[in-house]
Protein backbone atom coordinates (compact mmCIF):
# COMPACT_ATOMS: atom_id res chain seq x y z
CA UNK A 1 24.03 3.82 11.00
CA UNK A 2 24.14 7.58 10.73
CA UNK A 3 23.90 7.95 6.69
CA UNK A 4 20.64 6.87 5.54
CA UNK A 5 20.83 5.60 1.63
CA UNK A 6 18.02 3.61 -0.33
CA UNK A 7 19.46 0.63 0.43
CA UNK A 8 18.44 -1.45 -2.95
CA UNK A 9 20.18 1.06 -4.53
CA UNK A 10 18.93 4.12 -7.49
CA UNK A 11 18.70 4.22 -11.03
CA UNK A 12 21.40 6.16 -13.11
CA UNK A 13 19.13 9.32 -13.10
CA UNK A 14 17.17 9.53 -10.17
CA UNK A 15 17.76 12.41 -7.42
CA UNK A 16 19.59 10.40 -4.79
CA UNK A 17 20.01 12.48 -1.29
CA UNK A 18 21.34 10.93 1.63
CA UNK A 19 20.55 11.86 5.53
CA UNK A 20 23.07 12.47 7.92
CA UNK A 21 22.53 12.37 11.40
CA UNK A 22 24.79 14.81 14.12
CA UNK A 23 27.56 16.73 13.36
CA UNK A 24 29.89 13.75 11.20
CA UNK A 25 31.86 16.32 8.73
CA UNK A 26 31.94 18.90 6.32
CA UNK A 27 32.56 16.84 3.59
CA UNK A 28 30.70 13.89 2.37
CA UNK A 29 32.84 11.20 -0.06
CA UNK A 30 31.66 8.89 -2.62
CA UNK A 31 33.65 5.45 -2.97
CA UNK A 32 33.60 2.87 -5.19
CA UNK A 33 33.84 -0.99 -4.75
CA UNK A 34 37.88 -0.63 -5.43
CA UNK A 35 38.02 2.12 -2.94
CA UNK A 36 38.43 5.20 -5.15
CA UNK A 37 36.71 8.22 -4.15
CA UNK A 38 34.25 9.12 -7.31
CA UNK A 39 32.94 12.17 -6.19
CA UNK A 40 33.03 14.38 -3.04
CA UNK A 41 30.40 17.23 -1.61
CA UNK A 42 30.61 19.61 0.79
CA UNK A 43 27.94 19.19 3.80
CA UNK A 44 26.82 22.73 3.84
CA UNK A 45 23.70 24.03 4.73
CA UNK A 46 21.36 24.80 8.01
CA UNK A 47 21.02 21.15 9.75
CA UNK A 48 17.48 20.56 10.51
CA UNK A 49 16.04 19.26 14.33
CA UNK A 50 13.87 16.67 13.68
CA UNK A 51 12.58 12.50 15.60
CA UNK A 52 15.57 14.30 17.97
CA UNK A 53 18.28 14.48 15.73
CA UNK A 54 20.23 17.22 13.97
CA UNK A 55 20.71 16.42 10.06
CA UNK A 56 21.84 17.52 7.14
CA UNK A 57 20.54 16.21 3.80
CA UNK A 58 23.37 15.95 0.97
CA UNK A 59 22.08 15.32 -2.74
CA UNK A 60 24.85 12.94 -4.64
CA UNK A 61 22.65 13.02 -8.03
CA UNK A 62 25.75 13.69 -9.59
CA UNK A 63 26.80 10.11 -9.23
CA UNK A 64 25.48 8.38 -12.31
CA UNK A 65 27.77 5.56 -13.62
CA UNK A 66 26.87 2.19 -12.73
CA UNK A 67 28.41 0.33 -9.61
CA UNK A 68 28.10 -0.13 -6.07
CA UNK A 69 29.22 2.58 -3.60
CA UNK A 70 29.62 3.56 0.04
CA UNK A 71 29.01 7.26 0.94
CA UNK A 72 31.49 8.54 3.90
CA UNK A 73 31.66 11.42 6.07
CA UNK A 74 33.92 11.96 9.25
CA UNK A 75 34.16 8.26 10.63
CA UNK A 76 30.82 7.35 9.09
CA UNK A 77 30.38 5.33 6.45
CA UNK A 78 26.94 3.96 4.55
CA UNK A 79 25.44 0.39 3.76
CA UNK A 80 26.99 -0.23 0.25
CA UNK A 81 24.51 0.46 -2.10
CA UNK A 82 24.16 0.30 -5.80
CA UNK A 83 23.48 2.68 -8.81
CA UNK A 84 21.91 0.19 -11.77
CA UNK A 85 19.46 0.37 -14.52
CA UNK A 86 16.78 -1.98 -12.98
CA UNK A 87 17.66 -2.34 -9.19
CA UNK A 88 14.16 -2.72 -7.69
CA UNK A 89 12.90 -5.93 -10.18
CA UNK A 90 13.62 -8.59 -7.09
CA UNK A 91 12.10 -6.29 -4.73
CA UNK A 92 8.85 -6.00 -7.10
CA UNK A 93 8.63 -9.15 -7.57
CA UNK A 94 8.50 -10.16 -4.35
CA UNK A 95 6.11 -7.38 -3.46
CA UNK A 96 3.62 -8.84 -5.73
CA UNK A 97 4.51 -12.46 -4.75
CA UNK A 98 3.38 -11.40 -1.03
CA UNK A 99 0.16 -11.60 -2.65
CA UNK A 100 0.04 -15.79 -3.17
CA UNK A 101 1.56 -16.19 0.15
CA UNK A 102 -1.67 -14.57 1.22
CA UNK A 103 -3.95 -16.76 -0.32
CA UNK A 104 -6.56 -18.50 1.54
CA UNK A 105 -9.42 -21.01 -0.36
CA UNK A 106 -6.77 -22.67 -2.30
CA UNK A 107 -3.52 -24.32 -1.64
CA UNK A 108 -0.46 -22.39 -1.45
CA UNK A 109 2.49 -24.67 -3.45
CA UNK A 110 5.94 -25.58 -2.66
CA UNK A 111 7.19 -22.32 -4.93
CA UNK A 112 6.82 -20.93 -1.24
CA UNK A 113 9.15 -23.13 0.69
CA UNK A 114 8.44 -23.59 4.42
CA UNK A 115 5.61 -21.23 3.67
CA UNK A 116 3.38 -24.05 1.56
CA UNK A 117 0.39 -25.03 3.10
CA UNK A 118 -3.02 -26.78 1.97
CA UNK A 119 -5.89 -24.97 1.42
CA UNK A 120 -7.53 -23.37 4.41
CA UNK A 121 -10.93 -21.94 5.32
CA UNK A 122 -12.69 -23.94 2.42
CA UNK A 123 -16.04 -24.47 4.56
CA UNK A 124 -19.21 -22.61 4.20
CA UNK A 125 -19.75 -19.32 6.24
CA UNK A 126 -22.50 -18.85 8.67
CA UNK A 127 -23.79 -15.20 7.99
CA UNK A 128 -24.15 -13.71 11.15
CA UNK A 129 -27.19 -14.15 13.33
CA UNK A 130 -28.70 -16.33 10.70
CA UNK A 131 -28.81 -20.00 10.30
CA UNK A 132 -27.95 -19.54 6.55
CA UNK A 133 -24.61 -20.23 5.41
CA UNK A 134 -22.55 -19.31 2.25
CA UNK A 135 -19.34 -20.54 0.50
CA UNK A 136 -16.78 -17.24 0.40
CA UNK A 137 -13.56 -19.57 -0.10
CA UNK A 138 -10.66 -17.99 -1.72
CA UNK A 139 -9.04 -14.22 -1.71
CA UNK A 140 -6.26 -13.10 0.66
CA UNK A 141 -5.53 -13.14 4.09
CA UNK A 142 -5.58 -9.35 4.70
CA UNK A 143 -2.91 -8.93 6.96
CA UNK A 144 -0.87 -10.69 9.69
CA UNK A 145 -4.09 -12.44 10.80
CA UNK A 146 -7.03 -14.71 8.24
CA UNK A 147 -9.67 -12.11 8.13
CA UNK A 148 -11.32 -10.94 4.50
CA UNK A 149 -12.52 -7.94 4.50
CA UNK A 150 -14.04 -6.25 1.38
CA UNK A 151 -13.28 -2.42 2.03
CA UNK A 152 -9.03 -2.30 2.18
CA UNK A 153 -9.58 -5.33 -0.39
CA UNK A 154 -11.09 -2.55 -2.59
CA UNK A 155 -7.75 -0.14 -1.80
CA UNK A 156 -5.54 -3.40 -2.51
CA UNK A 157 -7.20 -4.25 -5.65
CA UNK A 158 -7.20 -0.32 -7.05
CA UNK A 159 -4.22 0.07 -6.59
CA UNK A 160 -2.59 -2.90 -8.24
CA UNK A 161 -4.19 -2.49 -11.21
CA UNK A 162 -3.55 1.44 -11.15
CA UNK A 163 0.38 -0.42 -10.99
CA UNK A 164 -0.44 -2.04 -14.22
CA UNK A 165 -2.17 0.70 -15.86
CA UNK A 166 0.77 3.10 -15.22
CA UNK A 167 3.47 0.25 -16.31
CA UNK A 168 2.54 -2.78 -17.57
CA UNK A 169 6.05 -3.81 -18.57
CA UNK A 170 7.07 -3.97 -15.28
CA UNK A 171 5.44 -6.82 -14.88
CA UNK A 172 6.14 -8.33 -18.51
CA UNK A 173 10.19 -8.28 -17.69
CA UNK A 174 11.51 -12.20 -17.22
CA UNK A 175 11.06 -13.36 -13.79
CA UNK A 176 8.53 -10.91 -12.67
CA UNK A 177 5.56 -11.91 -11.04
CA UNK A 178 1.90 -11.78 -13.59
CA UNK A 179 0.12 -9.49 -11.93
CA UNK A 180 -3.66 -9.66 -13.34
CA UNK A 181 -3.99 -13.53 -12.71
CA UNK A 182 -2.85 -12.82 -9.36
CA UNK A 183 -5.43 -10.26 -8.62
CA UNK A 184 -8.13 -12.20 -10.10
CA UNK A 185 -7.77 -14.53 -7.05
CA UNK A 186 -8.98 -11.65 -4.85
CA UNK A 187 -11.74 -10.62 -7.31
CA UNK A 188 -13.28 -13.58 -7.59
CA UNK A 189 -13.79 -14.08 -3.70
CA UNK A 190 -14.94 -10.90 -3.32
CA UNK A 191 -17.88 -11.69 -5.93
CA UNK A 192 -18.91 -14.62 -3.25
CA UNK A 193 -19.22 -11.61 -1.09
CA UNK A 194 -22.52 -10.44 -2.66
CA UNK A 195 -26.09 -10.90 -2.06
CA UNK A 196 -28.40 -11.08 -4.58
CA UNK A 197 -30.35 -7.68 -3.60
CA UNK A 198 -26.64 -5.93 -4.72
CA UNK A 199 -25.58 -5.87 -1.22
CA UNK A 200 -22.23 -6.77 -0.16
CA UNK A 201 -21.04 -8.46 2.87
CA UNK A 202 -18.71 -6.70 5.16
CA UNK A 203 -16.38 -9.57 6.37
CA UNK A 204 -15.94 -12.88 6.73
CA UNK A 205 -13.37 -14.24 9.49
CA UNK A 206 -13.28 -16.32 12.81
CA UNK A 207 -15.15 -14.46 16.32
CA UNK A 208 -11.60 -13.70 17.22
CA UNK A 209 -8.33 -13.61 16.50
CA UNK A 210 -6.59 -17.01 16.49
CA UNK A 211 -2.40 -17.71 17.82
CA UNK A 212 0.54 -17.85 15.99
CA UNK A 213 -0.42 -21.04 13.45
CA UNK A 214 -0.52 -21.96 9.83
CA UNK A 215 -3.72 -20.98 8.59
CA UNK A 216 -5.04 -24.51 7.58
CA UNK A 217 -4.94 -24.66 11.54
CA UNK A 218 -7.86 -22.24 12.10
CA UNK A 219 -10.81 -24.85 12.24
CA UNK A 220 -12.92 -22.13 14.16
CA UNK A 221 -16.33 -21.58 12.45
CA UNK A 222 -16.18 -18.76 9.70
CA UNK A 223 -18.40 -15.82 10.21
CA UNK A 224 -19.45 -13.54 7.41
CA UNK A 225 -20.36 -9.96 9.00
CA UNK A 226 -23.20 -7.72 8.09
CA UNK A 227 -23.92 -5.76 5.12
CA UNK A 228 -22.30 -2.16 5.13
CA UNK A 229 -22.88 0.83 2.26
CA UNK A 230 -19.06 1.46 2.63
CA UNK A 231 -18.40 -2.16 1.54
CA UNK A 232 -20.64 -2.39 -1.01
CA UNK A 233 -19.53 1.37 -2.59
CA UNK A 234 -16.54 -0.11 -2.48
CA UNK A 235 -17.01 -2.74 -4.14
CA UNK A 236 -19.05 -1.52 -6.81
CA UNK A 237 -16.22 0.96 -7.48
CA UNK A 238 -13.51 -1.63 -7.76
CA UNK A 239 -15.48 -4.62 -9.64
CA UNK A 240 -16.14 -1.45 -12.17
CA UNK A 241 -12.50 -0.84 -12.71
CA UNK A 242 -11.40 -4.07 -12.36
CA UNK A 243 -14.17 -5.17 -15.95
CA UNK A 244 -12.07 -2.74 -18.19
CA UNK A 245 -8.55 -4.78 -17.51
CA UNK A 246 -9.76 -8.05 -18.04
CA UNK A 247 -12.28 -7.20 -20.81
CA UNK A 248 -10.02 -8.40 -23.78
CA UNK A 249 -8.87 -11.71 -21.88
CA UNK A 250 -11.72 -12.60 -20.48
CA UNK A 251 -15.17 -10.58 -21.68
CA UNK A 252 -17.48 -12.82 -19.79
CA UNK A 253 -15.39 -12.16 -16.28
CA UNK A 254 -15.49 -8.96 -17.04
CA UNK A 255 -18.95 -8.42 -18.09
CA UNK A 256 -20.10 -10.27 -14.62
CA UNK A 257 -17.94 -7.88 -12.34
CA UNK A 258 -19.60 -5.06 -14.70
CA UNK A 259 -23.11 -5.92 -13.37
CA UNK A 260 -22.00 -7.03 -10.09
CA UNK A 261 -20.84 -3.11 -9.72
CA UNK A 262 -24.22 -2.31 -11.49
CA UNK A 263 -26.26 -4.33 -8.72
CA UNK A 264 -24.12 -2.97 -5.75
CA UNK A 265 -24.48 0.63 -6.97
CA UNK A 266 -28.43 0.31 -7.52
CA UNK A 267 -28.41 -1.40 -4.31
CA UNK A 268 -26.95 2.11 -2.90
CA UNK A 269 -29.22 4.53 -4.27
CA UNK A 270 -32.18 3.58 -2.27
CA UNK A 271 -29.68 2.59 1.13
CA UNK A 272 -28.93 4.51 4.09
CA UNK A 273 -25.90 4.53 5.36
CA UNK A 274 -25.01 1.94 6.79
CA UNK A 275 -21.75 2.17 8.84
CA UNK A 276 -20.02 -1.19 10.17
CA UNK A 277 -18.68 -2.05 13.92
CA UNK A 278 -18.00 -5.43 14.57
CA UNK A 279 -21.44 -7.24 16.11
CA UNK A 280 -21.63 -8.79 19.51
CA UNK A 281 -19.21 -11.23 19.74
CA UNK A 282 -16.79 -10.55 16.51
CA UNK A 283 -13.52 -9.05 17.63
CA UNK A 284 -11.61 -9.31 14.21
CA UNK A 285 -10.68 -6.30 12.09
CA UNK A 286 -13.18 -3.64 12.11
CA UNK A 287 -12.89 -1.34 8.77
CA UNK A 288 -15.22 1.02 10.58
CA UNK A 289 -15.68 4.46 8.86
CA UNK A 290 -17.44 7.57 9.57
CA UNK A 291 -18.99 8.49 6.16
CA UNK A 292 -19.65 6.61 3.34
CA UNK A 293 -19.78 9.75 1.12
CA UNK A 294 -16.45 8.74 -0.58
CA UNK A 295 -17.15 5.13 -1.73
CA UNK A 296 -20.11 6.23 -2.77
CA UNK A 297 -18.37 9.58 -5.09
CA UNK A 298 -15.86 6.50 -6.50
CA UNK A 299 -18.40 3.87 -7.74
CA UNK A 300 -20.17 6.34 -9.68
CA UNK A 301 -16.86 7.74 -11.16
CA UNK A 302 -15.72 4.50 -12.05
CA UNK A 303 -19.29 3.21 -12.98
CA UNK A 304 -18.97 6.37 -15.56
CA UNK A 305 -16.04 5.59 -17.28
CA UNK A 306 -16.64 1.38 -17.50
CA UNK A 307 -20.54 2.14 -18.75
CA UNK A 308 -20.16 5.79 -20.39
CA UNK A 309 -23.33 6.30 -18.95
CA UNK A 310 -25.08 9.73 -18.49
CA UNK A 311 -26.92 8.74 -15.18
CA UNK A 312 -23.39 7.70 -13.64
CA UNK A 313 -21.52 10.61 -15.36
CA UNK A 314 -24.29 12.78 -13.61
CA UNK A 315 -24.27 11.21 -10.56
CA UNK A 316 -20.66 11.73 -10.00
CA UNK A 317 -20.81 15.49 -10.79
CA UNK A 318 -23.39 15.84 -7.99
CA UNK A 319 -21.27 13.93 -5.35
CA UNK A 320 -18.05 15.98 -6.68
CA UNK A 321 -19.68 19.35 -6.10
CA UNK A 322 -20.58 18.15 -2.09
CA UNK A 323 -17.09 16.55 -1.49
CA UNK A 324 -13.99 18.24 0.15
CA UNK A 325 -11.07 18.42 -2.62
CA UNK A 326 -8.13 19.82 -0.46
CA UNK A 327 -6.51 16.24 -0.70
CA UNK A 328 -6.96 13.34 -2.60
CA UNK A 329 -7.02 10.53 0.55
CA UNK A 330 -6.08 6.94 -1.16
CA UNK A 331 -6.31 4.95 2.71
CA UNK A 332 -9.15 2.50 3.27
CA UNK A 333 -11.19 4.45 5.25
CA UNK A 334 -11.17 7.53 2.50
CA UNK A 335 -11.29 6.52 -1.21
CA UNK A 336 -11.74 10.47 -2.52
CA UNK A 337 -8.26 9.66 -3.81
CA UNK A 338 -9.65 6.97 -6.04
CA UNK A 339 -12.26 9.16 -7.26
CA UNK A 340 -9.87 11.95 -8.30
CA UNK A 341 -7.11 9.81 -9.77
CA UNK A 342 -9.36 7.37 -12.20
CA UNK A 343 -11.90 10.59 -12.67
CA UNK A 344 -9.07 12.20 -14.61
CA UNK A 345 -10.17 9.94 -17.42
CA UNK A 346 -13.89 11.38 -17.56
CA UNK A 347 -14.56 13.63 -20.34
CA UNK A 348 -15.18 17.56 -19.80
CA UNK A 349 -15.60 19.79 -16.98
CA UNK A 350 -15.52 16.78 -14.32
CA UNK A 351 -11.96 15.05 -15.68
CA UNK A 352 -10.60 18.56 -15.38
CA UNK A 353 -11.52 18.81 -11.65
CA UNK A 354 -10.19 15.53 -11.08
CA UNK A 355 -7.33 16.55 -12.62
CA UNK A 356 -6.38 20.05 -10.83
CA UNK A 357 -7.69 17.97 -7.57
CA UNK A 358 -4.84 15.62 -7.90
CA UNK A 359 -2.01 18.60 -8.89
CA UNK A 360 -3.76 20.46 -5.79
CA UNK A 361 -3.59 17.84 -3.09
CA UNK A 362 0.01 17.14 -4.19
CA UNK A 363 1.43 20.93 -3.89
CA UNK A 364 -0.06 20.43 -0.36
CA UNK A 365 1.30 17.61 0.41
CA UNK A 366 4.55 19.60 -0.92
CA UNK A 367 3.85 21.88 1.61
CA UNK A 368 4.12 19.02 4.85
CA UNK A 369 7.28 17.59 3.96
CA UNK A 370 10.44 17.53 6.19
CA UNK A 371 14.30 16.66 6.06
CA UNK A 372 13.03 12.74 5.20
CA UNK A 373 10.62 13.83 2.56
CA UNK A 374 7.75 12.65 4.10
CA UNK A 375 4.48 14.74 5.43
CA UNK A 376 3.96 13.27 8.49
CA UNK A 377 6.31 14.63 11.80
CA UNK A 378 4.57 15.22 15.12
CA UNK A 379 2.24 12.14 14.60
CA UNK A 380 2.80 8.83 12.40
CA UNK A 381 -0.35 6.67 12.71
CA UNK A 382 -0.69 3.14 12.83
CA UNK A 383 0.13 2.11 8.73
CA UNK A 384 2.44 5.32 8.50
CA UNK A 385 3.98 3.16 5.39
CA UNK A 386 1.05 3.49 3.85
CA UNK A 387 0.68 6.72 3.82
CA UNK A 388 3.74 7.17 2.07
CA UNK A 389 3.29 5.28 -0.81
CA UNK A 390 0.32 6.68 -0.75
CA UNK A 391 1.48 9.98 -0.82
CA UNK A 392 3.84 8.78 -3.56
CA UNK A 393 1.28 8.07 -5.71
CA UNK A 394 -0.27 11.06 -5.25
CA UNK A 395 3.15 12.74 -6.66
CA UNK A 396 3.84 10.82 -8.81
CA UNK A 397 0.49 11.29 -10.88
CA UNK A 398 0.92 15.41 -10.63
CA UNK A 399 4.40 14.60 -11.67
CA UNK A 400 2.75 12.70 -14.97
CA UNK A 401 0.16 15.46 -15.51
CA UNK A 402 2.17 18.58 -15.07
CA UNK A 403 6.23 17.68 -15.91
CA UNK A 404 7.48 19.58 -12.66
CA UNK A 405 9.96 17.52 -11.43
CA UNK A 406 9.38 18.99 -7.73
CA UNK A 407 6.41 16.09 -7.68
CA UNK A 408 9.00 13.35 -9.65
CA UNK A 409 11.56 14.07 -6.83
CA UNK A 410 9.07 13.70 -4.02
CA UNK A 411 7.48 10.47 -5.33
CA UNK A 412 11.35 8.88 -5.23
CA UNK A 413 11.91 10.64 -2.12
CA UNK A 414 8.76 8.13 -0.76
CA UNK A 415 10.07 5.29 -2.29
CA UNK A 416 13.72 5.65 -0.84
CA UNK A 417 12.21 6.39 2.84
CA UNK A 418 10.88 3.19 2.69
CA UNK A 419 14.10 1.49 1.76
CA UNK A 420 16.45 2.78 4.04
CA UNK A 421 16.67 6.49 4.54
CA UNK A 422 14.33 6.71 7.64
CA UNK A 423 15.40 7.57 11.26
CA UNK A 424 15.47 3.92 12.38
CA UNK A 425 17.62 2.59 9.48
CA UNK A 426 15.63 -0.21 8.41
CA UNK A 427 14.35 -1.36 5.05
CA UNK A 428 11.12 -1.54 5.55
CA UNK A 429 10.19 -4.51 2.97
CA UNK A 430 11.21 -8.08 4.58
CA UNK A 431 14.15 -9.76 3.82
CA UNK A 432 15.87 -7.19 1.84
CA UNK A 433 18.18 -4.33 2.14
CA UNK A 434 21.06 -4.32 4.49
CA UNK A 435 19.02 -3.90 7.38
CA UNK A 436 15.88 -5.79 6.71
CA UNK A 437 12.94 -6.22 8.56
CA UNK A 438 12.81 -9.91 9.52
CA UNK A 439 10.12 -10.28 12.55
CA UNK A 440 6.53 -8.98 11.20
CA UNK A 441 3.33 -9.42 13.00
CA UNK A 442 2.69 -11.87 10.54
CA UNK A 443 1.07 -15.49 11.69
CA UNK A 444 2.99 -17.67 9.03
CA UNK A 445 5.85 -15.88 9.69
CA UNK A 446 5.89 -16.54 13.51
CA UNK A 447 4.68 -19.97 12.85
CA UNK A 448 7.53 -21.15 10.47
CA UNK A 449 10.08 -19.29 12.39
CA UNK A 450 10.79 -17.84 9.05
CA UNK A 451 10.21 -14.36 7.41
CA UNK A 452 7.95 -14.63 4.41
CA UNK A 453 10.12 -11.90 1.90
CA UNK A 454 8.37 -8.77 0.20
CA UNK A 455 6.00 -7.92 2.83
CA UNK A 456 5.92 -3.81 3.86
CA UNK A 457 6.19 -3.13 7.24
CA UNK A 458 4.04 -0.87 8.56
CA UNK A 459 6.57 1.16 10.31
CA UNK A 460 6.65 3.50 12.71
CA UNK A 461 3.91 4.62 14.84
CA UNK A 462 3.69 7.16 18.18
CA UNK A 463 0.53 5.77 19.64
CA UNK A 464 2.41 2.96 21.51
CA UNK A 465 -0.47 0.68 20.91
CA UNK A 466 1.13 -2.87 21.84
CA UNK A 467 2.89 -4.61 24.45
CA UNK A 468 5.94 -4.47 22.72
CA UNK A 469 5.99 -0.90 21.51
CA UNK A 470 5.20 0.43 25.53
CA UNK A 471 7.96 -1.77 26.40
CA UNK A 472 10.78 -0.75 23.90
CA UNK A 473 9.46 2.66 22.73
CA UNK A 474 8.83 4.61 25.68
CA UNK A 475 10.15 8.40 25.02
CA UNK A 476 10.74 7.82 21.80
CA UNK A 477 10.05 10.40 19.14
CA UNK A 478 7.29 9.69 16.39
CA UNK A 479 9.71 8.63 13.33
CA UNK A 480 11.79 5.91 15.61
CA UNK A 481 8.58 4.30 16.97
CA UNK A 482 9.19 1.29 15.38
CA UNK A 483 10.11 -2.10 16.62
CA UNK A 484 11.25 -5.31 14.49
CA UNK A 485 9.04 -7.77 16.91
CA UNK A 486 6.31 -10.01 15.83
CA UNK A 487 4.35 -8.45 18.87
CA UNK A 488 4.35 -4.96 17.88
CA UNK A 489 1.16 -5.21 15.71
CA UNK A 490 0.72 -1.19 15.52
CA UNK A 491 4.53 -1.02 14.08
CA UNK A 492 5.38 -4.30 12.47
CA UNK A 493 1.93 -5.72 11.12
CA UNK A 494 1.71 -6.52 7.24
CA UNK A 495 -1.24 -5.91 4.96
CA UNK A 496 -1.80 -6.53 1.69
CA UNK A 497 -2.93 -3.09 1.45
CA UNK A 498 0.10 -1.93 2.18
CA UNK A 499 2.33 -3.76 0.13
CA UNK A 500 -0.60 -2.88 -3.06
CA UNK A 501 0.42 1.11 -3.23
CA UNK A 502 4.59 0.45 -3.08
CA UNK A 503 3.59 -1.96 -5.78
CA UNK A 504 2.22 1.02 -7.35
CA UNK A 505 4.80 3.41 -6.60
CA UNK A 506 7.12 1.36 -7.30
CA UNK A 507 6.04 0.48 -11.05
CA UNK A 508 5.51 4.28 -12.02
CA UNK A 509 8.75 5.33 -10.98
CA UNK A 510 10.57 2.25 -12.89
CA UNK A 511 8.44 3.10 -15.74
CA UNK A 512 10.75 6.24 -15.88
């Protein structure tokens, strides 16, 4: 397919800009379900050498009028696509349903088909290199394998509840997924995850990976990892946001994560860092990082806005003035983003920073972007899909704060890479779009035989890290390193903390 549309379709006014790849025409037609050309554009302009192609980018904003259309140009012609009021509700909802498929500690019902299973990994933990064992049931399965893992639970929890915070509604409209409840799941397993000196446990999964099974199958023993400062900054951060959303509906849930964040942030004052790789004999997920400067920075933002405290408010202000603001970073391994975003809601001097942080980082971003609209070219890393809905967040917040539409049109320009207009025509979210993908990395996926819907891909990457990507991606260029095969873990893995930011994105734009 050599025009690249969103293929779930736009909203009557969003910018809508369509890729074409080599030299298909001057002129670029708009057609209706009956056939009838609506609206035709010329194909002018420099074409632009990028992933080894030769496009041309051709904006059809003009088409506004509900339907469903096909663009066409020479003997090309696009996946039909349509132009509707609310065309991304399914797709949402299944975003945020991804989330119960990935439960572990309780059983998952027959609302998810061949996907149902008991509950799994109910039995106590042995903490590493003790004989002392814990019960951590519940949460979600982080990715395509049954690890829990506190730090991108952190990201995944932020930034669902950033979704809610910028549009509630979307989550209120008939047949939409409830979005707190759902994330209370998480929350409370991550509260098993404490000790009772503050400190927070890294991880708790198998030694190693296990096959392809149902994850009531993994009878391994469960091992919870060693204590790290970036887990428990996270988590102090996120159980401190996460108190002010449920404070109305439930004060006493919300008043323990309160002093759960208290305890882990006291526990930090007094801690060195302390910097996680897997023990001897773990080989799950790492979360490694190489500073825990950041988490730190975001629990005492966020412990300043939930407690209005001067000793928090102050603390923050000292870790802002030794931090890097040239970009707001909202992966895993770099929470600064976090910081800046929720810091915007600080009184004086420090929620102005945070707020010219967040415009800053996203006029450089500005500066990165190419013919796709994304700011990554030469290299796209392992998660590249994350990045971009990260990035889109990033935009669309500078869009909210300063009414340029330059930041509203690169936030949908995020979103609609995702969908469809990439180099390797795929929708990147499972089981939609004309050209889904339908073969994740994804254990109850490749158990069932069946795609689990509304999981993000996490597309391509030019490291060829996997069997499958050094067989099927040698020579190619960094934005067609993708492969739709349950073996190509660096291209086609799932994690909920990917699927949390589009959830994001993807409520702030259809809050619009």
């Amino acid at each position: 397919m050599n025009i690249q549309i969103n293929q779930l379709g736009y909203t009557p006014g969003m910018t809508k800009t369509a890729v074409l790849r080599g030299a298909l025409g001057s002129e670029m037609t708009v057609v209706n379900a009956a056939g009838e050309t609506v609206l035709t554009l010329p194909v002018t302009g420099e074409r632009t050498a990028i992933w080894d192609d030769e496009v041309a980018v051709v904006d059809f904003s003009a088409l506004t009028a509900p339907g469903v259309y096909t663009l066409r140009c020479g003997e090309e012609a696009s996946h039909p696509f349509p132009v509707a009021e609310r065309p991304y509700d399914e797709c949402l909802n299944a975003l945020v349903d991804m989330f119960y498929y990935q439960r572990c500690g309780g059983e998952v019902d027959s609302r998810a088909g061949v996907h149902a299973h008991p509950a799994c990994h109910t039995g106590l933990a042995r903490v590493y290199g003790t004989e002392e064992f814990v019960e951590v049931s519940g949460g979600w399965h982080d990715a395509g394998d049954y690890g829990r893992y506190i730090v991108p639970a952190a990201k995944a929890v932020a930034d669902l509840l950033l979704a809610w915070q910028w549009n509630p509604a979307a989550f209120d409209h008939p047949g939409l997924t409830s979005l707190l409840p759902e994330v209370r799941w998480e929350l409370e397993w991550m509260l098993k995850m404490q000790r009772d000196d503050g400190a927070v446990y890294h991880k708790v999964s198998c030694a190693v990976f296990c096959g392809m099974i149902m994850p009531e199958e993994e009878r391994e023993e469960l091992i919870v990892s060693p204590v790290s400062t970036t887990a428990t900054g996270d988590f102090a951060a996120s159980m401190a946001m996460a108190s002010r959303f449920y404070a109305d509906a439930d004060p006493a849930f919300a008043e323990r994560m309160k002093q759960a964040a208290i305890r882990a942030y006291d526990y930090l004052k007094d801690a060195e860092p302390a910097l996680f790789r897997n023990p001897e004999g773990i080989h799950t997920g790492g979360y490694g990082d190489r500073s825990d400067a950041d988490e730190r920075l975001w629990a005492a933002v966020e412990l300043a806005i939930t407690c209005g405290d001067e000793k928090y408010y102050n603390a923050a202000v000292r870790a802002m003035a030794e931090t890097d603001r040239a970009f707001a970073p909202l992966g895993w391994g770099d929470m600064r983003g976090y910081a800046a975003v929720e810091g915007m809601q600080l009184p004086g001097e420090l929620g102005e920073i945070c707020r010219q942080w967040v415009v800053n980082a996203a006029r450089k971003l500005l500066e990165r972007v190419n013919a796709y609209g994304i700011t990554m070219t030469e290299r796209l890393p392992w998660g590249s899909n994350m990045n971009i809905s990260n990035d889109g967040m990033i935009f669309y917040q500078a869009w909210k704060l300063t009414g340029e539409e330059r930041f509203r049109i690169a936030a949908e320009k995020q979103l609609h890479y995702l969908l469809g207009v990439n180099p390797v025509g795929y929708c990147y979210v499972s089981c939609y779009g004309a050209q889904p993908m339908l073969h994740p990395h994804h254990r109850p996926s490749v158990a069932t035989g069946v795609c689990v819907p509304g999981m993000l891909s996490g597309g391509a990457a030019s490291g060829m890290m996997d069997p499958a990507a050094k067989e099927y991606l040698q020579g190619q260029s960094a934005g067609k390193s993708f492969v739709d095969d349950y073996r190509s873990y660096s291209t086609n893995e799932i994690c909920v903390y990917w699927n949390s930011p589009m959830v994001a994105l993807l409520a702030g734009l259809m809050g619009e």
